[in-house]
N, C-alpha and C. Protein backbone atom coordinates (compact mmCIF):
# COMPACT_ATOMS: atom_id res chain seq x y z
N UNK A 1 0.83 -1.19 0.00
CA UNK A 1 0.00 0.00 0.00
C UNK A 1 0.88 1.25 0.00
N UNK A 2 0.69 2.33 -0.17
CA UNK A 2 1.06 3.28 -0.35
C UNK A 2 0.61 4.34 0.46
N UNK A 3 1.25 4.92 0.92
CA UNK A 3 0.51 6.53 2.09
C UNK A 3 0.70 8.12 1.10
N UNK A 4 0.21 8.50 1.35
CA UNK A 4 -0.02 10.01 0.19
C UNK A 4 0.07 11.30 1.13
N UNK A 5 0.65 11.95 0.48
CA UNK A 5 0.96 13.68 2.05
C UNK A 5 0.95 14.80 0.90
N UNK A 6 -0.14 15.25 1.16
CA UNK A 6 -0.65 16.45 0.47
C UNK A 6 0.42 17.44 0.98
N UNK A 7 0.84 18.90 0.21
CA UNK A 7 1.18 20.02 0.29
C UNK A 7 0.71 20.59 -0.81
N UNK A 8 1.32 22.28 -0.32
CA UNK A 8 0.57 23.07 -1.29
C UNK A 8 -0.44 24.21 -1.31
N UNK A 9 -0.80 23.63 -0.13
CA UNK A 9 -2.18 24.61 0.07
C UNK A 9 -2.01 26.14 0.99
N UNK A 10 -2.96 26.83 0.53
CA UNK A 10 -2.25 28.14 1.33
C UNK A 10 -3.65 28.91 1.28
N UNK A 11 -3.53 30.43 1.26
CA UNK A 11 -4.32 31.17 1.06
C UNK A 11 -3.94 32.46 -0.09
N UNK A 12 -5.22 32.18 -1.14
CA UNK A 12 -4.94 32.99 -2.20
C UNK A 12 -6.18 33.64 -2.39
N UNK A 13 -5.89 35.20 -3.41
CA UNK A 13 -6.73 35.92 -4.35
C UNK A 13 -7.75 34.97 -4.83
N UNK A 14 -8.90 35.82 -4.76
CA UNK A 14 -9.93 35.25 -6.04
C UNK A 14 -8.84 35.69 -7.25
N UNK A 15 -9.39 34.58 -8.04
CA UNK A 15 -8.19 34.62 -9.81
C UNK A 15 -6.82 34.15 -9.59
N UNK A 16 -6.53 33.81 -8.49
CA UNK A 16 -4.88 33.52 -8.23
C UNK A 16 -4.64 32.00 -8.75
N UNK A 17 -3.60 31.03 -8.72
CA UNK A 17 -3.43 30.05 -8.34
C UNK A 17 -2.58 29.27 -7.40
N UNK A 18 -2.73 27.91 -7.63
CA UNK A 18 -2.06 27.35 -6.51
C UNK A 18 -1.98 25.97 -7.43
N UNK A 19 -1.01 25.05 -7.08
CA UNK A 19 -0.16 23.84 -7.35
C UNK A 19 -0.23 23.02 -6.02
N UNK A 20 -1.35 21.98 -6.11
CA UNK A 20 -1.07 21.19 -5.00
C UNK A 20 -0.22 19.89 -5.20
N UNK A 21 0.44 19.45 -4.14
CA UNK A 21 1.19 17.71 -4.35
C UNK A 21 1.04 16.83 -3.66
N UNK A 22 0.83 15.74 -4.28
CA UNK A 22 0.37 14.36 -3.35
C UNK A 22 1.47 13.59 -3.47
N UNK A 23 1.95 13.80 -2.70
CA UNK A 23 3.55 12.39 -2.59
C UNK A 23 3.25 11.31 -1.89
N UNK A 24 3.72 10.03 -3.06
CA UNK A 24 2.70 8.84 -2.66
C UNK A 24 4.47 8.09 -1.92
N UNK A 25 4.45 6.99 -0.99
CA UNK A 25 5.54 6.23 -1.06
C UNK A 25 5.27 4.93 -1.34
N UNK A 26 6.14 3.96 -1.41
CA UNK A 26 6.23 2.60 -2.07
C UNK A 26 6.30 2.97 -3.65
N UNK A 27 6.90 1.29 -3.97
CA UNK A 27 7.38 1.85 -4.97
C UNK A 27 6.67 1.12 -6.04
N UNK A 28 5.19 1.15 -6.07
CA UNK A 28 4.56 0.56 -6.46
C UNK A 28 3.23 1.61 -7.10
N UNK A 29 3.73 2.88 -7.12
CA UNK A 29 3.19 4.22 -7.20
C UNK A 29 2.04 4.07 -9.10
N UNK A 30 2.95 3.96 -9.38
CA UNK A 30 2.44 3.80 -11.03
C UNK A 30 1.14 2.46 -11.25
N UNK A 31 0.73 1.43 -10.08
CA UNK A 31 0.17 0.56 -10.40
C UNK A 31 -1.49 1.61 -9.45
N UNK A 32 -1.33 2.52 -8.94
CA UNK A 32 -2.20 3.20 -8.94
C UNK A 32 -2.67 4.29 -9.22
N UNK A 33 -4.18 4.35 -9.41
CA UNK A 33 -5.21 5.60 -9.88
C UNK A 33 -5.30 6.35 -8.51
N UNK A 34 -5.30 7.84 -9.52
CA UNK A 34 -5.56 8.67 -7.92
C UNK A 34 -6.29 10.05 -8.26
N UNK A 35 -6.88 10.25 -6.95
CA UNK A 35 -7.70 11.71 -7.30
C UNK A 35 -7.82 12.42 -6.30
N UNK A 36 -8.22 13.55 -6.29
CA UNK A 36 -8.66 14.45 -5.21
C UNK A 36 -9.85 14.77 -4.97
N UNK A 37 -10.13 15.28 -3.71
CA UNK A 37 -11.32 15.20 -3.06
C UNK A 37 -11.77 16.67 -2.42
N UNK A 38 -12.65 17.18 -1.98
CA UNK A 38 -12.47 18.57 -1.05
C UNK A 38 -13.58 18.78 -0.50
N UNK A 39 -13.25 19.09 1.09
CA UNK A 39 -14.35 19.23 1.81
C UNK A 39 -14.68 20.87 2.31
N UNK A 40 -15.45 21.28 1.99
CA UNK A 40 -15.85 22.83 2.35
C UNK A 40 -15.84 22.22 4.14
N UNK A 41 -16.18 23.76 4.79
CA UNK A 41 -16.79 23.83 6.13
C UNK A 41 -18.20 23.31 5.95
N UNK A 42 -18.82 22.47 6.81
CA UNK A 42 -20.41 22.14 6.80
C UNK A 42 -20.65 21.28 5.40
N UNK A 43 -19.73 21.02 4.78
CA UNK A 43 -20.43 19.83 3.46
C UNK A 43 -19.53 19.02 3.84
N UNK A 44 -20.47 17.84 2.29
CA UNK A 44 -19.77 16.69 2.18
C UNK A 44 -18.37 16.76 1.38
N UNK A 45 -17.61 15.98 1.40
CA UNK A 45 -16.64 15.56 0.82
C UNK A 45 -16.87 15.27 -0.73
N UNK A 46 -16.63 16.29 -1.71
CA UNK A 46 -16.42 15.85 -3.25
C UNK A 46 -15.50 15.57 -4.26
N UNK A 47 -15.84 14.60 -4.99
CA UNK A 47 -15.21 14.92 -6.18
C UNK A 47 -14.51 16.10 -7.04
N UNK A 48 -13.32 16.04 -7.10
CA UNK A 48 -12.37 17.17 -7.71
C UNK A 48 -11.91 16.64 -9.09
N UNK A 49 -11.14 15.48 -9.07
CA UNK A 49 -11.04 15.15 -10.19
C UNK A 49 -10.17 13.64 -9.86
N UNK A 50 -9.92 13.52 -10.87
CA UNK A 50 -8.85 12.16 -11.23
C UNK A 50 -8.20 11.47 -11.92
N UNK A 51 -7.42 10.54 -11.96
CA UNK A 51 -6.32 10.35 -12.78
C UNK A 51 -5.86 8.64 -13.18
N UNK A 52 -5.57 8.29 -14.18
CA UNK A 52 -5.54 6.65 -14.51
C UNK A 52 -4.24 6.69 -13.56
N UNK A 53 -3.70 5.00 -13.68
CA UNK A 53 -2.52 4.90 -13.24
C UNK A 53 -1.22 5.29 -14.40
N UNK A 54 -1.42 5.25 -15.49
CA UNK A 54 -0.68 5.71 -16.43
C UNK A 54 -0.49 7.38 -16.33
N UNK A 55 -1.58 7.75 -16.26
CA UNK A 55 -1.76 9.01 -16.84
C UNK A 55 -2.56 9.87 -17.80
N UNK A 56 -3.06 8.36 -18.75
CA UNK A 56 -3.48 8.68 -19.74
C UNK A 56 -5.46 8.89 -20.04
N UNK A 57 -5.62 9.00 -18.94
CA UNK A 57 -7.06 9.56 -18.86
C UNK A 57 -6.95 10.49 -17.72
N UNK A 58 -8.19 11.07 -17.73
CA UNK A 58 -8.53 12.24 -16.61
C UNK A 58 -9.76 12.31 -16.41
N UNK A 59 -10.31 12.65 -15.41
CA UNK A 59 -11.68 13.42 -15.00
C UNK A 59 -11.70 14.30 -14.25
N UNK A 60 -12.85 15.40 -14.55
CA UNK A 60 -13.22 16.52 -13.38
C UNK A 60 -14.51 16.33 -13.24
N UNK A 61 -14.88 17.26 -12.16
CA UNK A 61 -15.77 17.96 -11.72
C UNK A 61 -16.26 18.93 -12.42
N UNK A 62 -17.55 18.98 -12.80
CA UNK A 62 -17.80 20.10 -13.83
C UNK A 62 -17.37 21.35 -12.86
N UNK A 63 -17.69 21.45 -11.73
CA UNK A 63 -17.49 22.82 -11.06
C UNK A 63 -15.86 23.26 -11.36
N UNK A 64 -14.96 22.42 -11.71
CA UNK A 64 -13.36 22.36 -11.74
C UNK A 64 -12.91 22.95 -13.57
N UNK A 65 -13.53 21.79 -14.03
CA UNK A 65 -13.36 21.69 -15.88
C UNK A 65 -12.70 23.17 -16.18
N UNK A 66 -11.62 22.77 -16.78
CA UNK A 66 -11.17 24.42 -17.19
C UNK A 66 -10.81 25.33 -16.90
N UNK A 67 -10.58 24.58 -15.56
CA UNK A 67 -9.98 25.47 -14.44
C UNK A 67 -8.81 24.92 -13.23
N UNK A 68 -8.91 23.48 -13.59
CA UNK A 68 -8.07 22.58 -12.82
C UNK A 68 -7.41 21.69 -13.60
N UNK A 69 -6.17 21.35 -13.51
CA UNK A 69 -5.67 20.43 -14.19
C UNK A 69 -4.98 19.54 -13.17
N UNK A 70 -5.59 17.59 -13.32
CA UNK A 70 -4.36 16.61 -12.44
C UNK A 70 -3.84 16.27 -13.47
N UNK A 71 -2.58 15.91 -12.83
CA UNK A 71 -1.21 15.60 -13.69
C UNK A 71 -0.55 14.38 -12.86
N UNK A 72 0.38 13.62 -13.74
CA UNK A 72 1.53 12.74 -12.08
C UNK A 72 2.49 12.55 -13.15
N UNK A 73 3.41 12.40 -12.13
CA UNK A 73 4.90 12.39 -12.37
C UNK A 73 5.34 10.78 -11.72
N UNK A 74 5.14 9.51 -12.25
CA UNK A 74 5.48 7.98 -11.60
C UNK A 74 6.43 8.32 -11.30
N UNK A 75 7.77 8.45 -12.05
CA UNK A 75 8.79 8.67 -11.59
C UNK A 75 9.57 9.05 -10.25
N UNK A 76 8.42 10.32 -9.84
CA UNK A 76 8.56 10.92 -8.51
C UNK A 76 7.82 10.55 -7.70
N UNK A 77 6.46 9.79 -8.05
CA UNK A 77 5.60 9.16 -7.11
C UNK A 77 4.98 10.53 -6.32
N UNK A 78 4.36 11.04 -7.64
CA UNK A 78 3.65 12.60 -7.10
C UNK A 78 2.89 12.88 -8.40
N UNK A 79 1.61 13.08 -7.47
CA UNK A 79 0.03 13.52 -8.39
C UNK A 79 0.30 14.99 -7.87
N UNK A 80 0.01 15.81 -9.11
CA UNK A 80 -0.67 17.41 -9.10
C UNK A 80 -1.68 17.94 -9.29
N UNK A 81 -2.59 18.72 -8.98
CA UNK A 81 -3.40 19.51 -9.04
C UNK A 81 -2.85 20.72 -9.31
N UNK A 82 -3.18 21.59 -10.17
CA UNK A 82 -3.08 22.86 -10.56
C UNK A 82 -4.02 23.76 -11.05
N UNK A 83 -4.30 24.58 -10.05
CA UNK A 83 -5.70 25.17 -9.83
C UNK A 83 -5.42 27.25 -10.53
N UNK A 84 -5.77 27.08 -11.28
CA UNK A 84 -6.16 28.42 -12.06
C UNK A 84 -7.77 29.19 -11.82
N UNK A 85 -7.76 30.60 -11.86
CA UNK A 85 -8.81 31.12 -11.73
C UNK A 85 -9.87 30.54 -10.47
N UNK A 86 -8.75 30.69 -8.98
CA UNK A 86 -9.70 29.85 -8.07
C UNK A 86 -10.71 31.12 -7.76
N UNK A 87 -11.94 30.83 -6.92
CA UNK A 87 -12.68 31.09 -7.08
C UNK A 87 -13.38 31.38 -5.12
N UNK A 88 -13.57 31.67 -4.66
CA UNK A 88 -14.02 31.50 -2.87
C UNK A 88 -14.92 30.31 -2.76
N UNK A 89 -15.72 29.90 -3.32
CA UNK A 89 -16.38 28.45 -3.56
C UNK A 89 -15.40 27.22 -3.96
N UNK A 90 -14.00 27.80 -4.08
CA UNK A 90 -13.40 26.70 -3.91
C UNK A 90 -12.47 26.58 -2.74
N UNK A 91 -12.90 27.09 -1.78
CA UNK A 91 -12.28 27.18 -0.35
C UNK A 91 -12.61 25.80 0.28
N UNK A 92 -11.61 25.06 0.84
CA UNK A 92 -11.86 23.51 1.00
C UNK A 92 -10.88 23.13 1.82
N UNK A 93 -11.04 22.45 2.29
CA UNK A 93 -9.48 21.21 2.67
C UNK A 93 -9.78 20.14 1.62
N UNK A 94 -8.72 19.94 1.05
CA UNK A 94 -8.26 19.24 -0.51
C UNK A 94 -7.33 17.82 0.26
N UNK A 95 -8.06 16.48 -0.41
CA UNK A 95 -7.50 15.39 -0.01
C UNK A 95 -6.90 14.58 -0.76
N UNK A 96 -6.07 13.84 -1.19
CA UNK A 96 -5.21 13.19 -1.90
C UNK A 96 -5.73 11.52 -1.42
N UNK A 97 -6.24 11.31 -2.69
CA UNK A 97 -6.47 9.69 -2.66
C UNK A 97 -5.82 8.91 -3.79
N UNK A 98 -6.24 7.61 -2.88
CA UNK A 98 -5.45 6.50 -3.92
C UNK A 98 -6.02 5.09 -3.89
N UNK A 99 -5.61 4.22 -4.71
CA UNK A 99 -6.43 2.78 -4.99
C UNK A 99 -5.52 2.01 -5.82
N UNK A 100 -5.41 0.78 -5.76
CA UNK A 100 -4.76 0.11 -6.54
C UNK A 100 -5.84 -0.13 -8.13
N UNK A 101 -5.25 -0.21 -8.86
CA UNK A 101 -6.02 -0.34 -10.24
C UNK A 101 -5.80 -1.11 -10.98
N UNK A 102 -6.60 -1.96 -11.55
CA UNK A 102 -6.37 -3.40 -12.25
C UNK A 102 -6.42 -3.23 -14.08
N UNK A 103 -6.93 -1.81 -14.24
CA UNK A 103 -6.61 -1.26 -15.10
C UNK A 103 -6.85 0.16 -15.87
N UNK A 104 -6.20 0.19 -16.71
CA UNK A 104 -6.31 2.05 -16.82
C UNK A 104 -7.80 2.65 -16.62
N UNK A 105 -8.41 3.30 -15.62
CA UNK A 105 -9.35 3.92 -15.80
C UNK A 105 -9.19 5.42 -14.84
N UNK A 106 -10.43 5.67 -14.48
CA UNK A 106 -10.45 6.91 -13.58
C UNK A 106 -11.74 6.51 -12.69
N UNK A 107 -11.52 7.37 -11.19
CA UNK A 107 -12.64 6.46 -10.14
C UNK A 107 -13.29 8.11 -10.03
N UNK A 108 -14.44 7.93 -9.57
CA UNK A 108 -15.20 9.59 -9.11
C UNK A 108 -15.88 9.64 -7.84
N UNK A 109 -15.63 8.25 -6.41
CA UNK A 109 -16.57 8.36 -5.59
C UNK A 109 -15.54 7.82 -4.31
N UNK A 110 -15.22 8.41 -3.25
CA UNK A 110 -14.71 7.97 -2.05
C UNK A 110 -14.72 6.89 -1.84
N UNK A 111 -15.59 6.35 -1.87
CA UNK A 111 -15.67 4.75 -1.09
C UNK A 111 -14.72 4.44 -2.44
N UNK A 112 -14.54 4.48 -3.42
CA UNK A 112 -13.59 3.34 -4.13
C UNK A 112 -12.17 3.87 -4.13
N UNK A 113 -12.31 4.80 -3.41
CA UNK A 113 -10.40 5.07 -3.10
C UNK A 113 -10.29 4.12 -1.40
N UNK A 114 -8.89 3.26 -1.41
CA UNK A 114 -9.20 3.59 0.30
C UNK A 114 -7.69 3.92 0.74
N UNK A 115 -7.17 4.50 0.50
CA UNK A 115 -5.59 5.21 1.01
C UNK A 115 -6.28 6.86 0.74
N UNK A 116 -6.11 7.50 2.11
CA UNK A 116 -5.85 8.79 1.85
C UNK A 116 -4.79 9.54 2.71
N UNK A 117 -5.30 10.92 2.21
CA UNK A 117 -3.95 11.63 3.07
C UNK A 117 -4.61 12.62 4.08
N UNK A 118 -4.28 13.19 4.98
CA UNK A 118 -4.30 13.98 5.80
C UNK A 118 -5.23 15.60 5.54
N UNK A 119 -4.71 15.81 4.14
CA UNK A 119 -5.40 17.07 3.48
C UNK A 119 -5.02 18.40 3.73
N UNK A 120 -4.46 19.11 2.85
CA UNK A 120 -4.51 20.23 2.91
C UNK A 120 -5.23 21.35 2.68
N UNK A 121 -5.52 22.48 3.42
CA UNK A 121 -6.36 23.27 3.46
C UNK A 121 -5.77 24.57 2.25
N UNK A 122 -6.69 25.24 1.49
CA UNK A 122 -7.10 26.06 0.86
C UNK A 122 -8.11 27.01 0.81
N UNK A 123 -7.66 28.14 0.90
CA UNK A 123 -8.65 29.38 1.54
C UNK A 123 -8.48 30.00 0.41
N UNK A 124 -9.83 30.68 -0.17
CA UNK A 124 -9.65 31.49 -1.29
C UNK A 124 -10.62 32.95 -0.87
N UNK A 125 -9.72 34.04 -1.17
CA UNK A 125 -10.46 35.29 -0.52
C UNK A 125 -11.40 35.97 -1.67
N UNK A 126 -11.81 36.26 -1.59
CA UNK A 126 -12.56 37.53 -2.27
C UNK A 126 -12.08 39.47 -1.69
């Protein structure tokens, strides 16, 4: 299994961005799919987006689309998020998940990740 440690997160401008990182360990990084998650104050936990174990697919969140990009680097055993034109509705603590994957796809629902990370928080001002 693998453990994941979010950084990254801070407090920015409405319109600013931010670069989050999920550093996974073991070295078994590339045989999993991974995505992010984000929980406002008082909600549930959603879907942000996600990522094959290759790389070679993606999904968002329509609220995200076009405004977020995940990325990973196997090599380094580190998923990115890179968040453009954030927005105060995207003020969250941001979670870094993971799953082993039996083959290239992309997952969109908590229960089918079960490694996560700790989460980093993101404040976006107006």
């Amino acid at each position: 299994q693998v453990q994941v440690v979010e950084s990254g997160g801070g407090l920015v401008q409405a319109g600013g961005s931010l670069r989050l990182s999920c550093a996974a360990s073991g070295r078994t990084f590339g045989s999993y799919a991974m995505g992010w998650f984000r929980q406002a104050l008082g909600k549930e936990r959603e879907f942000v987006a996600a990522i094959s174990r290759g790389g070679g697919s993606t999904s968002y969140a329509a609220s995200v689309k076009g405004r977020f990009t995940i990325s990973r680097d196997n090599a380094k055993g580190t998923v990115y998020l890179q968040m453009v034109s954030l927005k105060p509705e995207d003020t969250a603590v941001y979670y870094c998940a993971a799953r082993v994957a039996s083959y290239s796809r992309t997952y969109y629902t908590a229960d089918e990740y079960d490694q996560w990370g700790q989460g980093t928080q993101v404040t976006v001002s107006s």
